[in-house]
PDB file of N, CA and C in Angstrom:
ATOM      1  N   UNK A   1     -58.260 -78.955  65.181  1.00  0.00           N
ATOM      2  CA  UNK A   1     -58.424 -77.601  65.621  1.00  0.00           C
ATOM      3  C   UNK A   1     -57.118 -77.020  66.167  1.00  0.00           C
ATOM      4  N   UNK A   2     -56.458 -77.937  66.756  1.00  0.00           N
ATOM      5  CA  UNK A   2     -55.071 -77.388  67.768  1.00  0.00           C
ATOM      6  C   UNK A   2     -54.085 -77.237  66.499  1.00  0.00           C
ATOM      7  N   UNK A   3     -54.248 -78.002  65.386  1.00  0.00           N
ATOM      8  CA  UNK A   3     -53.137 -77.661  63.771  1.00  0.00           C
ATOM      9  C   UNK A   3     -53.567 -76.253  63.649  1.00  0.00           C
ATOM     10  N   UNK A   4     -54.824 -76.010  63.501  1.00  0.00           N
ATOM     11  CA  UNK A   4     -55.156 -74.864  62.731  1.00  0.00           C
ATOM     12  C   UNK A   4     -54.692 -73.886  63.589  1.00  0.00           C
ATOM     13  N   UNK A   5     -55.205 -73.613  64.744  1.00  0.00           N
ATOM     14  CA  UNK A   5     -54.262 -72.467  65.333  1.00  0.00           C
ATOM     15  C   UNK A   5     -53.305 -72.336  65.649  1.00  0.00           C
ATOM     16  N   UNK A   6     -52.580 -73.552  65.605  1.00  0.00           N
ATOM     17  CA  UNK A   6     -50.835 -73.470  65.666  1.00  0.00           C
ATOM     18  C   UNK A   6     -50.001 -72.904  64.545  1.00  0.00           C
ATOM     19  N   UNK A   7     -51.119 -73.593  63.294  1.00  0.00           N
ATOM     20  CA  UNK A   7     -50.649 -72.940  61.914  1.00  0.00           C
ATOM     21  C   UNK A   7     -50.597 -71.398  61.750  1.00  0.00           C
ATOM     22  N   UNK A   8     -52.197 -70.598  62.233  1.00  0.00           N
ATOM     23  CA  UNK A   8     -51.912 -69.558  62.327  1.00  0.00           C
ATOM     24  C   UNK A   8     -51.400 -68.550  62.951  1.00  0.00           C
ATOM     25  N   UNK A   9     -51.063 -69.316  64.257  1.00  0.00           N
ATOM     26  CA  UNK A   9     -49.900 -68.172  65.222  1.00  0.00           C
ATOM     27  C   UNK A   9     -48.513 -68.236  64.123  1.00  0.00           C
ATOM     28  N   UNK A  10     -48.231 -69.497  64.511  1.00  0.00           N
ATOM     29  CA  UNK A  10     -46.677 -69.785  62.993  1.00  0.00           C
ATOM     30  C   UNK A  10     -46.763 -68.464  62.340  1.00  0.00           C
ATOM     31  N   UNK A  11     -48.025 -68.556  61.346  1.00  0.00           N
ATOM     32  CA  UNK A  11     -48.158 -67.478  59.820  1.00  0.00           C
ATOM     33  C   UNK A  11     -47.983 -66.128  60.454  1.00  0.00           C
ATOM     34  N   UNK A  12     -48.875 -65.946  61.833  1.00  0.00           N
ATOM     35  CA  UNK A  12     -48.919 -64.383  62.032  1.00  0.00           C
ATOM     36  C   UNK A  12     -47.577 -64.009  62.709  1.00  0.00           C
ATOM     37  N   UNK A  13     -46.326 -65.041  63.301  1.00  0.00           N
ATOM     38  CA  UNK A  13     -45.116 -65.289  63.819  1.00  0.00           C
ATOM     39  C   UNK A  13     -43.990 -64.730  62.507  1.00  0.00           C
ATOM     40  N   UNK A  14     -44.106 -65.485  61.284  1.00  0.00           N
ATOM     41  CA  UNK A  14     -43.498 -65.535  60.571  1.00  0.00           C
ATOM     42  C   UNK A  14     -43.228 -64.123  59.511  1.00  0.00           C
ATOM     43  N   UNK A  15     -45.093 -63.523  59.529  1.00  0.00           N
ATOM     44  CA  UNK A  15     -45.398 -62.354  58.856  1.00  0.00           C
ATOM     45  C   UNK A  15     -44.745 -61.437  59.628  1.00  0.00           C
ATOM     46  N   UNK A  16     -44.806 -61.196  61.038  1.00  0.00           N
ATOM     47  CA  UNK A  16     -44.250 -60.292  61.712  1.00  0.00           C
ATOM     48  C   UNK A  16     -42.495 -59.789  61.526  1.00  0.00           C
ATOM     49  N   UNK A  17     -42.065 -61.344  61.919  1.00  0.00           N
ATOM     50  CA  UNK A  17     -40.395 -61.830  61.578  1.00  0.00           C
ATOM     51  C   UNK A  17     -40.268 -60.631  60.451  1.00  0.00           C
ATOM     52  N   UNK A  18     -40.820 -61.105  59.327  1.00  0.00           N
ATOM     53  CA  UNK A  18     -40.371 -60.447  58.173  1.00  0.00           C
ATOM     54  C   UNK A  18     -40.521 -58.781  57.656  1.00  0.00           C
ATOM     55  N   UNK A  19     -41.519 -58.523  58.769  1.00  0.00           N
ATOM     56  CA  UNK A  19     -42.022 -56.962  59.012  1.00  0.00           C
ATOM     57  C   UNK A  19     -40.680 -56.167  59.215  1.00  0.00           C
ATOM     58  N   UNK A  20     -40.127 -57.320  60.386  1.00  0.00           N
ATOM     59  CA  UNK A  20     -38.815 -56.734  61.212  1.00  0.00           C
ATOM     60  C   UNK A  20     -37.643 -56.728  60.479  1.00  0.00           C
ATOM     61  N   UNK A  21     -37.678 -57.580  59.680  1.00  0.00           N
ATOM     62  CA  UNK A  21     -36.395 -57.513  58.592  1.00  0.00           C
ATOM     63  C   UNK A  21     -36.492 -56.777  57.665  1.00  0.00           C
ATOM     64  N   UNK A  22     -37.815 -56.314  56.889  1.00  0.00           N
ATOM     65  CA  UNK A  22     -37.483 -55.576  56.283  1.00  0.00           C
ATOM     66  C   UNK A  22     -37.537 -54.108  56.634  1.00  0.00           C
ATOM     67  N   UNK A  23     -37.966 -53.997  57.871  1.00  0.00           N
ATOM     68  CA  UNK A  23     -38.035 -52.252  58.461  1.00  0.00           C
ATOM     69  C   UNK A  23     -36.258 -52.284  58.988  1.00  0.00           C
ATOM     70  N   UNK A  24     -35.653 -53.781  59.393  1.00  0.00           N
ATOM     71  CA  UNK A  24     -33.929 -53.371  59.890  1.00  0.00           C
ATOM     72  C   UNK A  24     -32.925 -53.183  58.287  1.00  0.00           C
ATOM     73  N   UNK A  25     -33.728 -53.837  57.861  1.00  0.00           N
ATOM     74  CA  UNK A  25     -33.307 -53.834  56.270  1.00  0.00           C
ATOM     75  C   UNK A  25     -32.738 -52.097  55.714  1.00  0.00           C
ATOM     76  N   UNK A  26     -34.240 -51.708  55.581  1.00  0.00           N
ATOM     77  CA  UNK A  26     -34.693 -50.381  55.651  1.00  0.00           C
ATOM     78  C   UNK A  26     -33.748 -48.605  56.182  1.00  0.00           C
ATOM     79  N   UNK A  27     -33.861 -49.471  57.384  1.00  0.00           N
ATOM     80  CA  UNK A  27     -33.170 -49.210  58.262  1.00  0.00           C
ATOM     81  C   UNK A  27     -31.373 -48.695  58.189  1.00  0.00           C
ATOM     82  N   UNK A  28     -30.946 -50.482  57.680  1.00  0.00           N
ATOM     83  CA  UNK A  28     -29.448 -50.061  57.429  1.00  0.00           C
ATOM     84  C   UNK A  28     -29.338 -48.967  56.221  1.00  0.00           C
ATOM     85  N   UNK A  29     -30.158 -49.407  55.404  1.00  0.00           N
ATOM     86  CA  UNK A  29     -29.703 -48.798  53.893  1.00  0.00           C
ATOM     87  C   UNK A  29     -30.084 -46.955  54.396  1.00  0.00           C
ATOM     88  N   UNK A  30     -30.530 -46.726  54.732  1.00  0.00           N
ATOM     89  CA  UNK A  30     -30.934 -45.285  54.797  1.00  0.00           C
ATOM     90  C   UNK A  30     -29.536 -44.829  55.911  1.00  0.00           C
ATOM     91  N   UNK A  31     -29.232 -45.641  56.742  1.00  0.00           N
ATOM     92  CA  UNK A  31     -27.654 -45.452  57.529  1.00  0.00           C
ATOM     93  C   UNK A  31     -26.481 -45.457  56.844  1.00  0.00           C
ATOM     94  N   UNK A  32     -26.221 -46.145  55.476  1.00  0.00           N
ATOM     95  CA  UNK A  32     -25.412 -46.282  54.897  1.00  0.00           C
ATOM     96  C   UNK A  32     -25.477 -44.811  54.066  1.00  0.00           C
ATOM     97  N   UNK A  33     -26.763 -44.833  53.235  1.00  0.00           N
ATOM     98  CA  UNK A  33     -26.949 -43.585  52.461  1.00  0.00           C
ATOM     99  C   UNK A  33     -26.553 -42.110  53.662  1.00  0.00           C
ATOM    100  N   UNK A  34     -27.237 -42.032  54.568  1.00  0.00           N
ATOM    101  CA  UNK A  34     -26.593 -40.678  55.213  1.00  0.00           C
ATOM    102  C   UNK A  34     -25.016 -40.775  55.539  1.00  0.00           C
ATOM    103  N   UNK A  35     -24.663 -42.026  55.869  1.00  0.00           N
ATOM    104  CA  UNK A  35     -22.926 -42.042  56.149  1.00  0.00           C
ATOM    105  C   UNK A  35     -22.091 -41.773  54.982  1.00  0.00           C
ATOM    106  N   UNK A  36     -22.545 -41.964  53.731  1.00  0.00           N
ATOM    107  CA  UNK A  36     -22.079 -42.426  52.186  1.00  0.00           C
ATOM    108  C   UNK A  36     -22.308 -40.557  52.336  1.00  0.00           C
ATOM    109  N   UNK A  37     -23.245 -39.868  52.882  1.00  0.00           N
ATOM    110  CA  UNK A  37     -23.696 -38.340  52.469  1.00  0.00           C
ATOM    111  C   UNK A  37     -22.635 -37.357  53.257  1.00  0.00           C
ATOM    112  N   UNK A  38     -22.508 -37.765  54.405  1.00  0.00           N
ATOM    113  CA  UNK A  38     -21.816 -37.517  55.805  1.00  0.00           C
ATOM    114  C   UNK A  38     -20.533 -37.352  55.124  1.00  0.00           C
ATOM    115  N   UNK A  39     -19.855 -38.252  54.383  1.00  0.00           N
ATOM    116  CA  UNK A  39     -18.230 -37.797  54.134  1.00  0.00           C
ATOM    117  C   UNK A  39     -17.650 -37.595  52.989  1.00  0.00           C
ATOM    118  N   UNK A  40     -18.856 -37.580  52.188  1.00  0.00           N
ATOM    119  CA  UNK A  40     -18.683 -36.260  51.193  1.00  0.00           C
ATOM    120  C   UNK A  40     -18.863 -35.012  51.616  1.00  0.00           C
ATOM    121  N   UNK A  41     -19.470 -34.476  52.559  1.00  0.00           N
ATOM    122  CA  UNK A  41     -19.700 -32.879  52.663  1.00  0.00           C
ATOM    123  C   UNK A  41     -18.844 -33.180  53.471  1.00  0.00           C
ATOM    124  N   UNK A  42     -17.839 -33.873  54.452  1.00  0.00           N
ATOM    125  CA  UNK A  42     -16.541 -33.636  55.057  1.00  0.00           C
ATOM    126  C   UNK A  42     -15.510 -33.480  54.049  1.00  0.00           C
ATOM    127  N   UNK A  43     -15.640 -34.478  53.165  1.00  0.00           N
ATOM    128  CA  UNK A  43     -14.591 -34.492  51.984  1.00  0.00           C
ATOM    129  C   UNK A  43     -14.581 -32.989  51.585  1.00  0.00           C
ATOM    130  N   UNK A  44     -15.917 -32.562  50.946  1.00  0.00           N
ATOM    131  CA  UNK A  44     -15.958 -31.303  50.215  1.00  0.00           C
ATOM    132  C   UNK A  44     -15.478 -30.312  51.442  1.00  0.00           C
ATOM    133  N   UNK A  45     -15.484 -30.083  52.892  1.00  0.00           N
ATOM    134  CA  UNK A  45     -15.295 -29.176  53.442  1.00  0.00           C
ATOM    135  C   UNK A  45     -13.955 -29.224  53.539  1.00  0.00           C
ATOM    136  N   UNK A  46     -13.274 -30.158  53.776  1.00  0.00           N
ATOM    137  CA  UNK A  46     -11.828 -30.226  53.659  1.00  0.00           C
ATOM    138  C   UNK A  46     -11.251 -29.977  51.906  1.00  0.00           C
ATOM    139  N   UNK A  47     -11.828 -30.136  51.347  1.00  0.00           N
ATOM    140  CA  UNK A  47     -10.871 -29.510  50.171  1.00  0.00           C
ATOM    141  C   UNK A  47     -11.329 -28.224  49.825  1.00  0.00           C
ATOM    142  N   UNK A  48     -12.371 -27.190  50.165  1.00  0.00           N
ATOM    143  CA  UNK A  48     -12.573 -26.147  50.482  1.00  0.00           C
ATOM    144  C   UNK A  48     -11.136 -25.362  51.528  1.00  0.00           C
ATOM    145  N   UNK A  49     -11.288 -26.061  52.451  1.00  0.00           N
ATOM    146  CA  UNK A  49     -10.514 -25.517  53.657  1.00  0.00           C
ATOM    147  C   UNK A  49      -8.681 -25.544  52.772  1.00  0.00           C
ATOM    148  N   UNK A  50      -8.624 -26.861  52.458  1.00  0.00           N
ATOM    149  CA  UNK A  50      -7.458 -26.740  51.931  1.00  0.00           C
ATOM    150  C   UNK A  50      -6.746 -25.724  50.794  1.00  0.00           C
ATOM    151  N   UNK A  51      -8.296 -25.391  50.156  1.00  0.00           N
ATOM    152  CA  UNK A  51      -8.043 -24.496  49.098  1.00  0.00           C
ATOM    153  C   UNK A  51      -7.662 -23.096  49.278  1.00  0.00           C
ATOM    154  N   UNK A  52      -8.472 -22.752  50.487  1.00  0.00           N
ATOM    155  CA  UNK A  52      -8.463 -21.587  51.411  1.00  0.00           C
ATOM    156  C   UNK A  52      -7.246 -21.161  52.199  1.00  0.00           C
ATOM    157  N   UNK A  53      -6.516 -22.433  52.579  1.00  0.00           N
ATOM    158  CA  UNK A  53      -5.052 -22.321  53.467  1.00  0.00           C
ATOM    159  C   UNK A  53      -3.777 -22.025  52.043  1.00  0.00           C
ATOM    160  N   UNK A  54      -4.116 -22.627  50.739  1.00  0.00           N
ATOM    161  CA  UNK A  54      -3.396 -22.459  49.797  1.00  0.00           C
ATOM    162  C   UNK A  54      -3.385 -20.917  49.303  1.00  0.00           C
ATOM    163  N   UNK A  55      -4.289 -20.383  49.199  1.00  0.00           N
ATOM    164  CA  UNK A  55      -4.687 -18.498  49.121  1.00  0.00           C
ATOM    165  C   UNK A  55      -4.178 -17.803  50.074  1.00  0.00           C
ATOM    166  N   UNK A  56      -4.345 -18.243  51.791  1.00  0.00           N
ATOM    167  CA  UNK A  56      -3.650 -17.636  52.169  1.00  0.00           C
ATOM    168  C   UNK A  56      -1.985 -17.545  52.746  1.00  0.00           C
ATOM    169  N   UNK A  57      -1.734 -18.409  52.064  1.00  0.00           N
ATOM    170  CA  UNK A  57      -0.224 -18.643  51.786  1.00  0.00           C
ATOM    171  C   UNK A  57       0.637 -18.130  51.379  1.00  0.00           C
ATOM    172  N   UNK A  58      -0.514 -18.128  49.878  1.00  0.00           N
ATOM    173  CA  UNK A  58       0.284 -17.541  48.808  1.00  0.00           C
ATOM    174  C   UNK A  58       0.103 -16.007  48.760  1.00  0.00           C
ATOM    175  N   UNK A  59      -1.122 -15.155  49.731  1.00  0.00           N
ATOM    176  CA  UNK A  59      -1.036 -14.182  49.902  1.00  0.00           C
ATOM    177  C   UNK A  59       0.105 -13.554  51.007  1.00  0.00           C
ATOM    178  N   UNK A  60       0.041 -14.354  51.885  1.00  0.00           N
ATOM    179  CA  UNK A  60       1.303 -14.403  52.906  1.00  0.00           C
ATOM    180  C   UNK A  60       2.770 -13.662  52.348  1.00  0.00           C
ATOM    181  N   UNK A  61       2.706 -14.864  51.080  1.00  0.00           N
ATOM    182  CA  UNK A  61       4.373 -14.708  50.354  1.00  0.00           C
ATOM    183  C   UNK A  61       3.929 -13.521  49.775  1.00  0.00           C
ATOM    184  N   UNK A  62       2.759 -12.931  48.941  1.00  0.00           N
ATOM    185  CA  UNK A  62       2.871 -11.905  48.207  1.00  0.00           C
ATOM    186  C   UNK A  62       3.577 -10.602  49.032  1.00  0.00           C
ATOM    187  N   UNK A  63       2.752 -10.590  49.945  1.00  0.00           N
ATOM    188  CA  UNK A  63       2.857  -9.299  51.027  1.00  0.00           C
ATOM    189  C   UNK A  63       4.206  -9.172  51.258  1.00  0.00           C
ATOM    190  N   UNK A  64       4.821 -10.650  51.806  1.00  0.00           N
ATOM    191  CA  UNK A  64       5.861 -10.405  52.105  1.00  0.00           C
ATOM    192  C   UNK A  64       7.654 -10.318  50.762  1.00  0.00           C
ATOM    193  N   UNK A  65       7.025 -10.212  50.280  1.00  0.00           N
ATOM    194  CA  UNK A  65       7.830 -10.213  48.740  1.00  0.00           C
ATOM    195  C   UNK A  65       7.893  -8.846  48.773  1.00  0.00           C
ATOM    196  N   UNK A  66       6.478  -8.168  49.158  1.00  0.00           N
ATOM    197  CA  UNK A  66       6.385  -6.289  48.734  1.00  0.00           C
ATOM    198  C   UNK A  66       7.293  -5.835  50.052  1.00  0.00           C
ATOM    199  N   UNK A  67       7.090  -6.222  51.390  1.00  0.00           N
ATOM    200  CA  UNK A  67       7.866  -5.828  52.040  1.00  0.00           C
ATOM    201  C   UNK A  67       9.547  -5.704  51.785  1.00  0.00           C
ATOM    202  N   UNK A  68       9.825  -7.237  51.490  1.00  0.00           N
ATOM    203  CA  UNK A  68      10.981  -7.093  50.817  1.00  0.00           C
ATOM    204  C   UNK A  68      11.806  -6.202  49.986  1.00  0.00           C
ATOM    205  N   UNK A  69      10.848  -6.094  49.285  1.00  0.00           N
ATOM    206  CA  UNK A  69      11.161  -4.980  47.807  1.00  0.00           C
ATOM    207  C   UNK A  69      11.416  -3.288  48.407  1.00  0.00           C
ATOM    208  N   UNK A  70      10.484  -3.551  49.233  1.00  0.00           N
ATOM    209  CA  UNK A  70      10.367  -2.085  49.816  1.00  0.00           C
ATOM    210  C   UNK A  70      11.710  -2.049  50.720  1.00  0.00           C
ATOM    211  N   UNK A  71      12.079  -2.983  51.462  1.00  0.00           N
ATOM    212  CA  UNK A  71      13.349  -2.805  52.512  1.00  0.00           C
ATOM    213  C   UNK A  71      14.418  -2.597  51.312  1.00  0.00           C
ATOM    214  N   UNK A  72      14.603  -3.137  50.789  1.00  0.00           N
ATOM    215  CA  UNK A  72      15.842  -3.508  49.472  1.00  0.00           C
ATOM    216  C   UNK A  72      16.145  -1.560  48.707  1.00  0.00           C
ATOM    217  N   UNK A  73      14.491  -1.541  48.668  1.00  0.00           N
ATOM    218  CA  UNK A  73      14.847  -0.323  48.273  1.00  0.00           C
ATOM    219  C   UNK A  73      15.383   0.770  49.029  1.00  0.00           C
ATOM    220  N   UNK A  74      14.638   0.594  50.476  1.00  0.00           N
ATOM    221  CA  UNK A  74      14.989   1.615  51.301  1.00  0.00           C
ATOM    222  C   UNK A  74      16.455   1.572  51.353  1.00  0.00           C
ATOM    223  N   UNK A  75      17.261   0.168  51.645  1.00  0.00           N
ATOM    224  CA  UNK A  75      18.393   0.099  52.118  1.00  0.00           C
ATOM    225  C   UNK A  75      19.819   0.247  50.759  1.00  0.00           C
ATOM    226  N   UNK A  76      18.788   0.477  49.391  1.00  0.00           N
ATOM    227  CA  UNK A  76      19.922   0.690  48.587  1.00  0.00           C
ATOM    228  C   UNK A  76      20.301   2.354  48.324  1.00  0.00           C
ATOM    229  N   UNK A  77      18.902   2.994  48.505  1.00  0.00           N
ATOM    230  CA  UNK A  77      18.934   4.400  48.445  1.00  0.00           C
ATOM    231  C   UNK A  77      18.953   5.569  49.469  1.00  0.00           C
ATOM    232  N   UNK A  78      18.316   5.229  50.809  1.00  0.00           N
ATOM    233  CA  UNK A  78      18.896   5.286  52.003  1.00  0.00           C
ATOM    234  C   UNK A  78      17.596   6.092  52.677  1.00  0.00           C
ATOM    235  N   UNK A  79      16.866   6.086  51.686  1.00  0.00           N
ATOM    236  CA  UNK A  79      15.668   6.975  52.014  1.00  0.00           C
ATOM    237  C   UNK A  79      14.059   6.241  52.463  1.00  0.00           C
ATOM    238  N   UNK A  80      13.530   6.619  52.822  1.00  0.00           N
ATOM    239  CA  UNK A  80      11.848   5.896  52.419  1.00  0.00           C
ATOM    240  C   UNK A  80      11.455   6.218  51.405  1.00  0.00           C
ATOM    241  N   UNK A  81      10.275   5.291  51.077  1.00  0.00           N
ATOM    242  CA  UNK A  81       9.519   5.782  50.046  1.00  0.00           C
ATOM    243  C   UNK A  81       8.601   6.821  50.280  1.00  0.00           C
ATOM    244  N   UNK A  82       7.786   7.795  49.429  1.00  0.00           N
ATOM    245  CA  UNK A  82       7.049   8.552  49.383  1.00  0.00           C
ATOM    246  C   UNK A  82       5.892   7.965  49.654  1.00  0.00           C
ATOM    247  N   UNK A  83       5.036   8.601  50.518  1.00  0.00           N
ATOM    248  CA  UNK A  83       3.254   7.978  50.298  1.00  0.00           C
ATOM    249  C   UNK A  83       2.864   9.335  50.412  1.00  0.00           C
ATOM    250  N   UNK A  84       2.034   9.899  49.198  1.00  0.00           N
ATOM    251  CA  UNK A  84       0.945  11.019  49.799  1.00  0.00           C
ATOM    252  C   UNK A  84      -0.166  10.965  49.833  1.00  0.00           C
ATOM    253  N   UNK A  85      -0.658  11.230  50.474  1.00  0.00           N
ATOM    254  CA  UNK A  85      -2.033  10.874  51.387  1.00  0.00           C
ATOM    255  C   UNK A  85      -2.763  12.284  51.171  1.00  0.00           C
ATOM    256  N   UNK A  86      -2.986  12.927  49.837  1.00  0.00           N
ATOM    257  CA  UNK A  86      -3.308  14.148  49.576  1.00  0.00           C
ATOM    258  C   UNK A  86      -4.835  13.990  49.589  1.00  0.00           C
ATOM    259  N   UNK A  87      -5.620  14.430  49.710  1.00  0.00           N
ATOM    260  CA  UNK A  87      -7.704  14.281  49.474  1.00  0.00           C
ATOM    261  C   UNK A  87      -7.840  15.628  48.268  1.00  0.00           C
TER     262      UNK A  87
END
Protein backbone atom coordinates (compact mmCIF):
# COMPACT_ATOMS: atom_id res chain seq x y z
CA UNK A 1 0.00 0.00 0.00
CA UNK A 2 2.88 2.53 1.10
CA UNK A 3 4.51 1.57 -2.93
CA UNK A 4 1.31 2.49 -4.31
CA UNK A 5 0.99 5.85 -2.93
CA UNK A 6 4.47 6.71 -3.11
CA UNK A 7 4.20 5.71 -6.76
CA UNK A 8 1.42 8.02 -7.18
CA UNK A 9 2.59 11.19 -5.46
CA UNK A 10 6.08 10.44 -7.74
CA UNK A 11 3.50 10.36 -11.05
CA UNK A 12 1.38 13.38 -9.85
CA UNK A 13 5.20 15.07 -8.82
CA UNK A 14 6.58 14.29 -12.10
CA UNK A 15 3.26 15.30 -14.25
CA UNK A 16 3.34 18.61 -12.59
CA UNK A 17 7.43 19.04 -13.12
CA UNK A 18 6.61 18.80 -16.69
CA UNK A 19 3.46 21.18 -16.67
CA UNK A 20 6.21 23.68 -15.49
CA UNK A 21 8.58 23.09 -18.21
CA UNK A 22 6.56 23.22 -20.70
CA UNK A 23 4.51 26.51 -19.66
CA UNK A 24 8.68 28.02 -18.96
CA UNK A 25 9.29 26.48 -22.27
CA UNK A 26 6.32 28.37 -23.63
CA UNK A 27 7.16 31.04 -21.99
CA UNK A 28 10.77 31.68 -23.35
CA UNK A 29 9.76 31.16 -26.94
CA UNK A 30 6.96 33.79 -26.97
CA UNK A 31 10.00 36.21 -25.19
CA UNK A 32 12.23 35.49 -27.86
CA UNK A 33 9.44 35.99 -30.61
CA UNK A 34 8.41 39.58 -29.12
CA UNK A 35 12.30 40.50 -28.69
CA UNK A 36 13.05 38.98 -32.39
CA UNK A 37 9.61 41.64 -33.08
CA UNK A 38 10.96 44.47 -30.74
CA UNK A 39 14.12 45.18 -33.03
CA UNK A 40 12.83 45.03 -36.12
CA UNK A 41 10.31 47.87 -35.63
CA UNK A 42 13.53 49.63 -33.95
CA UNK A 43 15.50 48.59 -36.94
CA UNK A 44 12.64 49.82 -39.28
CA UNK A 45 12.28 53.11 -37.17
CA UNK A 46 15.81 53.90 -37.46
CA UNK A 47 16.12 53.51 -41.11
CA UNK A 48 12.98 55.56 -41.52
CA UNK A 49 14.58 58.26 -39.30
CA UNK A 50 17.75 57.95 -41.21
CA UNK A 51 15.99 58.35 -44.40
CA UNK A 52 14.27 61.42 -43.13
CA UNK A 53 17.67 63.18 -41.82
CA UNK A 54 19.01 62.33 -45.52
CA UNK A 55 15.87 64.66 -47.13
CA UNK A 56 16.46 67.03 -44.87
CA UNK A 57 19.91 67.60 -45.70
CA UNK A 58 19.66 67.51 -48.91
CA UNK A 59 16.88 70.05 -48.69
CA UNK A 60 19.14 72.12 -46.42
CA UNK A 61 21.83 72.23 -49.39
CA UNK A 62 19.03 72.94 -51.91
CA UNK A 63 17.83 76.15 -50.17
CA UNK A 64 21.02 77.04 -49.54
CA UNK A 65 22.48 76.72 -53.15
CA UNK A 66 19.25 79.21 -54.09
CA UNK A 67 20.45 81.57 -51.57
CA UNK A 68 23.72 81.45 -53.01
CA UNK A 69 22.67 82.02 -56.50
CA UNK A 70 20.62 84.78 -55.42
CA UNK A 71 23.68 86.62 -53.42
CA UNK A 72 26.05 85.95 -56.57
CA UNK A 73 23.53 87.57 -58.47
CA UNK A 74 22.81 90.40 -56.36
CA UNK A 75 26.55 91.04 -55.93
CA UNK A 76 27.41 90.78 -59.71
CA UNK A 77 24.69 93.25 -60.82
CA UNK A 78 24.36 95.37 -57.84
CA UNK A 79 20.73 95.28 -57.62
CA UNK A 80 17.99 92.87 -55.99
CA UNK A 81 15.94 90.79 -57.57
CA UNK A 82 12.38 91.64 -58.49
CA UNK A 83 9.44 89.85 -56.57
CA UNK A 84 5.89 91.06 -57.47
CA UNK A 85 3.47 90.25 -55.26
CA UNK A 86 0.64 91.57 -57.68
CA UNK A 87 -3.23 89.67 -56.78
Amino acid sequence: MQSEILAWENGKKLREKQKMERKKSELEQRKSRNLKHYYSKIGRIDHIAAGARTQLEEKRKHEESIVREKTRKMRSTGKTPVNCFCF
